[in-house]
C-alpha atoms as a PDB file:
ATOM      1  CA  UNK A   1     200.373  70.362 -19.994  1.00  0.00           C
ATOM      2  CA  UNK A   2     198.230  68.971 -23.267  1.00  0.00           C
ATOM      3  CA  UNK A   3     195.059  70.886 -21.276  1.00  0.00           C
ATOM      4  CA  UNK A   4     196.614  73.820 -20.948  1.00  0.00           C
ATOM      5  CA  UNK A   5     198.060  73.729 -24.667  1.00  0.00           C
ATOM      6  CA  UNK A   6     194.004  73.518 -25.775  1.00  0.00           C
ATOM      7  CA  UNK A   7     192.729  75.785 -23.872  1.00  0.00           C
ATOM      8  CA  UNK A   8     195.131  78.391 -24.892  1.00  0.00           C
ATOM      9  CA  UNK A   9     193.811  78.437 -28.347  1.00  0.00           C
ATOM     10  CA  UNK A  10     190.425  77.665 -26.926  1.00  0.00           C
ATOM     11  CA  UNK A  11     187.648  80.618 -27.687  1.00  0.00           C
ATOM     12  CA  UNK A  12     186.988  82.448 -24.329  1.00  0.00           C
ATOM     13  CA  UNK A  13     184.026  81.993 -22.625  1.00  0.00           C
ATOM     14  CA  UNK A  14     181.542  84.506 -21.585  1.00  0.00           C
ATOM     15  CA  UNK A  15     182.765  86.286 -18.754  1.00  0.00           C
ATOM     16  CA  UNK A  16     180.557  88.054 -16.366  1.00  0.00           C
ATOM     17  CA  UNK A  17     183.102  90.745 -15.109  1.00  0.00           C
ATOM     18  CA  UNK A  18     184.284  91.280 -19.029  1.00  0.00           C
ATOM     19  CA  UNK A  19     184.299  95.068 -19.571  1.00  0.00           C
ATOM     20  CA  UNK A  20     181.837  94.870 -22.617  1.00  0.00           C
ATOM     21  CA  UNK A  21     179.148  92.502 -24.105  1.00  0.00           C
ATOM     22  CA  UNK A  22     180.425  90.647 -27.232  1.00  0.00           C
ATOM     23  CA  UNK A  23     177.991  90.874 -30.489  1.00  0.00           C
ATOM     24  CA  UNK A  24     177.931  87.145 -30.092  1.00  0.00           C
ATOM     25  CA  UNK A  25     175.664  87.322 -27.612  1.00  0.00           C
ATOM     26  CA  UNK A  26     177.098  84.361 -25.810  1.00  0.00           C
ATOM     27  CA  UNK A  27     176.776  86.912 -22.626  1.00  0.00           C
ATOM     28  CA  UNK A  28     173.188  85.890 -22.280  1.00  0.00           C
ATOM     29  CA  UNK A  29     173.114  82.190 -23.157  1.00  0.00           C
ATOM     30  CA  UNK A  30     171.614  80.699 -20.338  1.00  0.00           C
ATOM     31  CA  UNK A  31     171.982  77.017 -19.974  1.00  0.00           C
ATOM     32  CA  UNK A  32     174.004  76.625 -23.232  1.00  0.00           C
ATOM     33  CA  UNK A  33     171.189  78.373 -25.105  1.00  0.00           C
ATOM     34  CA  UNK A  34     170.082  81.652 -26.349  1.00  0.00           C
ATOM     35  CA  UNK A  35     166.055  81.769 -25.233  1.00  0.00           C
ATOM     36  CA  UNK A  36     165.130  85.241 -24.455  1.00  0.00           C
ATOM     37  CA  UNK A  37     162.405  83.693 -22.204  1.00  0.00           C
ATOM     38  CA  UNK A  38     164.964  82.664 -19.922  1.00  0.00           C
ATOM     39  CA  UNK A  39     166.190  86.455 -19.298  1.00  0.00           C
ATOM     40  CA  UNK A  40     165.202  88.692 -16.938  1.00  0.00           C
ATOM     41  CA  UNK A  41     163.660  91.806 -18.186  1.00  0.00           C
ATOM     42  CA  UNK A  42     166.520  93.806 -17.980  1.00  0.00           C
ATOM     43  CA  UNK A  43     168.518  91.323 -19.398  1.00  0.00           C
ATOM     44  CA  UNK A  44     166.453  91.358 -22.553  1.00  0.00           C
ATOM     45  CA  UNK A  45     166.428  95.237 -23.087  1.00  0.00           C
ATOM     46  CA  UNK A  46     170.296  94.689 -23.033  1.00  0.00           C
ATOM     47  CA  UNK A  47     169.686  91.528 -25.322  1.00  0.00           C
ATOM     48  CA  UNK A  48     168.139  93.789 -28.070  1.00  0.00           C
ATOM     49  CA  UNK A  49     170.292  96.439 -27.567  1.00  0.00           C
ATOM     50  CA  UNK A  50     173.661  94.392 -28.508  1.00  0.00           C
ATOM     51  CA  UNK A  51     171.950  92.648 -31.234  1.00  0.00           C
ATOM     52  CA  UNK A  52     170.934  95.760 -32.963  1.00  0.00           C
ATOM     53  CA  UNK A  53     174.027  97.604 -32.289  1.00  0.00           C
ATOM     54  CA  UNK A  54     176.063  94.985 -33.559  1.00  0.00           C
ATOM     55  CA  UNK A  55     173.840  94.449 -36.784  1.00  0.00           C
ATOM     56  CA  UNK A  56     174.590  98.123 -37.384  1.00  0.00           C
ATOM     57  CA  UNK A  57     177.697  98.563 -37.124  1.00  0.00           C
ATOM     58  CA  UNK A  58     178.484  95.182 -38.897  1.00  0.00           C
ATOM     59  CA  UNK A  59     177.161  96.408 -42.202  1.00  0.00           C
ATOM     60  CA  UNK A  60     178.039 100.148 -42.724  1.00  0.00           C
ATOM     61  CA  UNK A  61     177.339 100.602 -46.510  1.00  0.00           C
ATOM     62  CA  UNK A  62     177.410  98.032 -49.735  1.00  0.00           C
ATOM     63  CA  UNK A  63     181.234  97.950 -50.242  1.00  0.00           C
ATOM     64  CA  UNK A  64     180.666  95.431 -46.837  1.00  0.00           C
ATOM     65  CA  UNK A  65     178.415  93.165 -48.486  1.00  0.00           C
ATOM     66  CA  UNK A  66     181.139  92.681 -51.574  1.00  0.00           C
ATOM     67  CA  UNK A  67     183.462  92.160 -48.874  1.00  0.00           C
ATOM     68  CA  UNK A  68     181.463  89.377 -47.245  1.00  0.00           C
ATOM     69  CA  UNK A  69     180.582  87.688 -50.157  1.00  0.00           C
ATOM     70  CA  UNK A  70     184.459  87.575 -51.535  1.00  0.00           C
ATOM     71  CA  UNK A  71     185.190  85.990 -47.945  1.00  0.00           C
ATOM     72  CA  UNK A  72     182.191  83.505 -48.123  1.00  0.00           C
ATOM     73  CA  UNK A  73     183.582  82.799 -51.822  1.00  0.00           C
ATOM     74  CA  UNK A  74     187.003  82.165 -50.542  1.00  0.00           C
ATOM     75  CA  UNK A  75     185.867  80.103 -47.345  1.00  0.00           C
ATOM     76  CA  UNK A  76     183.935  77.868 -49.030  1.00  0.00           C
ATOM     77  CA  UNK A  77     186.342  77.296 -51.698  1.00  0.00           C
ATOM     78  CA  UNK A  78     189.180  76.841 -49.149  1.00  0.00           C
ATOM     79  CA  UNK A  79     187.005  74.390 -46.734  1.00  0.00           C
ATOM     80  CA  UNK A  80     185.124  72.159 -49.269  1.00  0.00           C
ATOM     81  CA  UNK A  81     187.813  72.088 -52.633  1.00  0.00           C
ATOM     82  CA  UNK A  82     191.343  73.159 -50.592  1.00  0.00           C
ATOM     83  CA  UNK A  83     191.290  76.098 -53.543  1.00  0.00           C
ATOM     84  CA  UNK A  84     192.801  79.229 -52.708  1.00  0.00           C
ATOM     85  CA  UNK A  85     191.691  82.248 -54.956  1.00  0.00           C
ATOM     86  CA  UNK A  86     194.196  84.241 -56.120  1.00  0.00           C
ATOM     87  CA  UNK A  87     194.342  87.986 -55.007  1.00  0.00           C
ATOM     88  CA  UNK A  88     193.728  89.444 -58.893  1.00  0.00           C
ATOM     89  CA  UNK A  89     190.812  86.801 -59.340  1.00  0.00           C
ATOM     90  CA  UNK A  90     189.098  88.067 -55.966  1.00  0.00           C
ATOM     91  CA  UNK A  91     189.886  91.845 -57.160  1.00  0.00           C
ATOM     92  CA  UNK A  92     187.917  90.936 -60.600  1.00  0.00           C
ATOM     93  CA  UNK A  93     184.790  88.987 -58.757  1.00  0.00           C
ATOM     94  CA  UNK A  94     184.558  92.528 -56.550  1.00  0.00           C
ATOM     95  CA  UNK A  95     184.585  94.728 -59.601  1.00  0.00           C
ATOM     96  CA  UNK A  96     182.161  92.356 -61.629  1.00  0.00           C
ATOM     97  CA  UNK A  97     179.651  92.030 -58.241  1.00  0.00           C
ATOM     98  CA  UNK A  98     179.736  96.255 -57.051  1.00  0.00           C
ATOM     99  CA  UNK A  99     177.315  97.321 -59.382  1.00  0.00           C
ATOM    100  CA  UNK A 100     174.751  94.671 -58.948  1.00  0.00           C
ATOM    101  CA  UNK A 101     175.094  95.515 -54.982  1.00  0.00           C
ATOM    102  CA  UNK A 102     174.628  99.028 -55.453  1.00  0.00           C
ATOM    103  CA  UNK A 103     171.358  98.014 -57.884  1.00  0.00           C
ATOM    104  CA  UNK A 104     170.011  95.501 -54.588  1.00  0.00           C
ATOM    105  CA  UNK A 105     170.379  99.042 -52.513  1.00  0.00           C
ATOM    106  CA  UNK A 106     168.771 101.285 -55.336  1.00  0.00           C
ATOM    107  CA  UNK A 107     166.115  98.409 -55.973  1.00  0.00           C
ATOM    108  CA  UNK A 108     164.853  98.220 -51.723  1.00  0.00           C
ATOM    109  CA  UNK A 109     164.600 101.571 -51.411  1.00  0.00           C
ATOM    110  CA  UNK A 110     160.475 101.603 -52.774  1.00  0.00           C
ATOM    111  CA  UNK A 111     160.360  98.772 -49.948  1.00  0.00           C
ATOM    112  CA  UNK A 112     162.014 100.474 -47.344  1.00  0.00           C
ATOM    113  CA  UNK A 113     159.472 103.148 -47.818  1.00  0.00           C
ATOM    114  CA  UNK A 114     156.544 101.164 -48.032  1.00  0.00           C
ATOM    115  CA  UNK A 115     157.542  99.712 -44.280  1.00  0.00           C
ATOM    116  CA  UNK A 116     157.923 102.967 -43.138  1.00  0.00           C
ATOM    117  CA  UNK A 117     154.678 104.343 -44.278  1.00  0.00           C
ATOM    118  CA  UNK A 118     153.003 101.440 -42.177  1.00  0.00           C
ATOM    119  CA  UNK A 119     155.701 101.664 -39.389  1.00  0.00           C
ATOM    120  CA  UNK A 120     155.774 105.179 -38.426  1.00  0.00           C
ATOM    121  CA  UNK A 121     156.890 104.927 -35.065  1.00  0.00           C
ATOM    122  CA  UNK A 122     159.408 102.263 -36.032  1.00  0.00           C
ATOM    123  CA  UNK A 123     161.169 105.152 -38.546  1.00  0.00           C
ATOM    124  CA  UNK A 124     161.223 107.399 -35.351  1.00  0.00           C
ATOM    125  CA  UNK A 125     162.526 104.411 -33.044  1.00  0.00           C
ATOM    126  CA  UNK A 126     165.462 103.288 -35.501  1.00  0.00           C
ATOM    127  CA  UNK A 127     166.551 107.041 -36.215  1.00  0.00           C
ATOM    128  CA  UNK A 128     167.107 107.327 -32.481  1.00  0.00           C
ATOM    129  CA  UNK A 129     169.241 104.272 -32.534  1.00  0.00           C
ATOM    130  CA  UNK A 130     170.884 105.094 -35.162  1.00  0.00           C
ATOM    131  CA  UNK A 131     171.897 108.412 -33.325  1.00  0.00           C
ATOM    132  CA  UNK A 132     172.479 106.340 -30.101  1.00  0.00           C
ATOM    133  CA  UNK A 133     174.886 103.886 -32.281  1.00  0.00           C
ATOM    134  CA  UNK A 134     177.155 106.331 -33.749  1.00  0.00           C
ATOM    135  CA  UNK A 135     177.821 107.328 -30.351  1.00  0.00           C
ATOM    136  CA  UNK A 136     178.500 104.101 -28.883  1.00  0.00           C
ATOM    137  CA  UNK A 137     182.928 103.090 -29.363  1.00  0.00           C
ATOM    138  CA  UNK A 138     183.041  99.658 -29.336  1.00  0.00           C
ATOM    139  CA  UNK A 139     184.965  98.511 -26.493  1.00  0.00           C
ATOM    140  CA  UNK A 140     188.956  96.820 -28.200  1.00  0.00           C
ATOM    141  CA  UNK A 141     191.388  94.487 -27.248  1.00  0.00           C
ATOM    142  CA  UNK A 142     195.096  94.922 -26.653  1.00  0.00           C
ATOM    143  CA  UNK A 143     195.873  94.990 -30.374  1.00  0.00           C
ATOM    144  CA  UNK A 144     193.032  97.970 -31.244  1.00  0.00           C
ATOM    145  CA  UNK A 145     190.585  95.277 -32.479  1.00  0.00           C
ATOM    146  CA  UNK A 146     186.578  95.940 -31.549  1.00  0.00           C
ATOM    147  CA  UNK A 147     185.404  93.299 -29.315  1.00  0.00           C
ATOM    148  CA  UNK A 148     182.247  94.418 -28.161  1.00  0.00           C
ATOM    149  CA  UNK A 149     179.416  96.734 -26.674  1.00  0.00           C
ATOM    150  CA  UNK A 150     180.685  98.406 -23.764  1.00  0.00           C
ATOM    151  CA  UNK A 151     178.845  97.617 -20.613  1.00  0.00           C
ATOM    152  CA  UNK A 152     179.298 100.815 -18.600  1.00  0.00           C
ATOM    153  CA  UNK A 153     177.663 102.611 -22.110  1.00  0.00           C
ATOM    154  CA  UNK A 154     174.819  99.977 -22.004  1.00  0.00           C
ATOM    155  CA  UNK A 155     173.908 100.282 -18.124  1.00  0.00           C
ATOM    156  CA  UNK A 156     173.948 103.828 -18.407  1.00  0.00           C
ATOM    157  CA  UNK A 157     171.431 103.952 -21.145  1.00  0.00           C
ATOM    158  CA  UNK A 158     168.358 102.426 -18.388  1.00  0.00           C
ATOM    159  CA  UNK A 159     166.573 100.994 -21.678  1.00  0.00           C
ATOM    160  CA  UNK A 160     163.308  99.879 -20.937  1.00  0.00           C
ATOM    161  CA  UNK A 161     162.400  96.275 -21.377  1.00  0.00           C
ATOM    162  CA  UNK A 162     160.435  95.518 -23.982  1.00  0.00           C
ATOM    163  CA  UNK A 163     156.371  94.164 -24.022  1.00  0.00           C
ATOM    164  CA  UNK A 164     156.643  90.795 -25.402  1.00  0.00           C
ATOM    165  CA  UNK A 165     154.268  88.661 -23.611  1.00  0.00           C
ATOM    166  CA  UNK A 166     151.383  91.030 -26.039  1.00  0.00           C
ATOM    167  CA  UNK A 167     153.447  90.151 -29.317  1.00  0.00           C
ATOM    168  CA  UNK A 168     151.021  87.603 -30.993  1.00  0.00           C
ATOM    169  CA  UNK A 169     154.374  84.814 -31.384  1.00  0.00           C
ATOM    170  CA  UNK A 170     155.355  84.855 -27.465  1.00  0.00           C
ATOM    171  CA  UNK A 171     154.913  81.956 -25.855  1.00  0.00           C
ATOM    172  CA  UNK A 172     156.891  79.214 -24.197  1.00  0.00           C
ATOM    173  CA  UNK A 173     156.952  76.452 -26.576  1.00  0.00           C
ATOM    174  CA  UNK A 174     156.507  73.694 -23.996  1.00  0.00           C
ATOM    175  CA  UNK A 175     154.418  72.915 -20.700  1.00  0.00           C
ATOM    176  CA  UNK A 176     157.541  72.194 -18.857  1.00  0.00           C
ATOM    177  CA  UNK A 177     160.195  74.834 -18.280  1.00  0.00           C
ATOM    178  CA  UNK A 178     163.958  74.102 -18.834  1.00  0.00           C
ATOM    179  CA  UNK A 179     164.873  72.746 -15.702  1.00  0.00           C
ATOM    180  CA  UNK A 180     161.924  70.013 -16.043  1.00  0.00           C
ATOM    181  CA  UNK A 181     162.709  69.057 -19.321  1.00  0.00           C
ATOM    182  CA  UNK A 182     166.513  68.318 -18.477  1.00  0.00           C
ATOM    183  CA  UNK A 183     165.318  66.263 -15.685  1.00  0.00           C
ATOM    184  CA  UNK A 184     162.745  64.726 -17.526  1.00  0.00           C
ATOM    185  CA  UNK A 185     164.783  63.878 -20.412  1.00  0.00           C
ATOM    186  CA  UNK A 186     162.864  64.919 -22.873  1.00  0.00           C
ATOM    187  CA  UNK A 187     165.741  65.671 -25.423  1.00  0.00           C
ATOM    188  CA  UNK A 188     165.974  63.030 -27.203  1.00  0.00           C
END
């Protein structure tokens, strides 16, 4: 009875069949970790895929970065000092922190420009996602509330898997693979 009390507030686990992949990514932890050297190549195209599309649509304009830092305000206040910020206070630290958001956006733009003058084909590449993305409905729960990328969307798309093993920083950090270095014991 107690197990069955914990696991119904228990987070659910990844779940193969599941009709979407949640931004997470816990869908492609292998081995209780997230090492895109374990994947298959397919695997990592959809990797990529759910990690951009859920950057994106996690941060749709400035008015979400006020948001988030008002919640990371309040959670820290509420885990470290038990202080709850009242709902006037919170509306006064969003009006005081807008314009200096809108400034950060204003201020990146000569940067923004710069990388795209060296990244060409990168400017191309994320237009077309950003096309793809504002296509893509998240897939929602029983209450309406977006849980993730829906897999029939993403195994329709046939996304090439990206070259890696040319990127200069690929490389498998140790001589052993996973499986040897659990039964090695070389964790600790």
């Amino acid at each position: 009875m107690a197990n069955a009390e914990a696991d119904a507030g228990a987070e659910p686990s990844a779940n193969p069949k599941a009709p979407y992949y949640r931004d997470d990514l816990v869908d492609f932890a292998r081995y209780g970790r997230l090492d895109a050297y374990e994947l298959t190549d397919e695997d990592l195209a959809r990797l990529l895929e759910v990690w951009r599309w859920s950057v994106w649509s996690g941060r749709q304009s400035p008015e979400d970065d006020v948001r988030e830092a008002s919640r990371r305000l309040q959670r820290r206040l509420a885990r470290e000092h038990n202080i709850e910020v009242e709902y006037n206070t919170m509306l006064l630290f969003k009006q005081e922190i807008e314009p200096l958001i809108h400034l950060r956006v204003l201020l990146d733009i000569p940067k923004a420009l710069g990388y795209f003058f060296w990244h060409c084909f990168s400017l191309v590449r994320a237009l077309r996602q950003h096309r793809r993305y504002r296509r893509v409905i998240p897939a929602r729960d029983h209450n309406g509330v977006p849980v993730g990328y829906p897999r029939p969307t993403l195994d329709a798309l046939a996304m090439r898997p990206p070259d890696v093993l040319h990127r200069h920083y690929w490389h498998q950090l140790s001589f052993y693979s996973f499986e040897e270095r659990k039964r090695l014991d070389y964790w600790w």
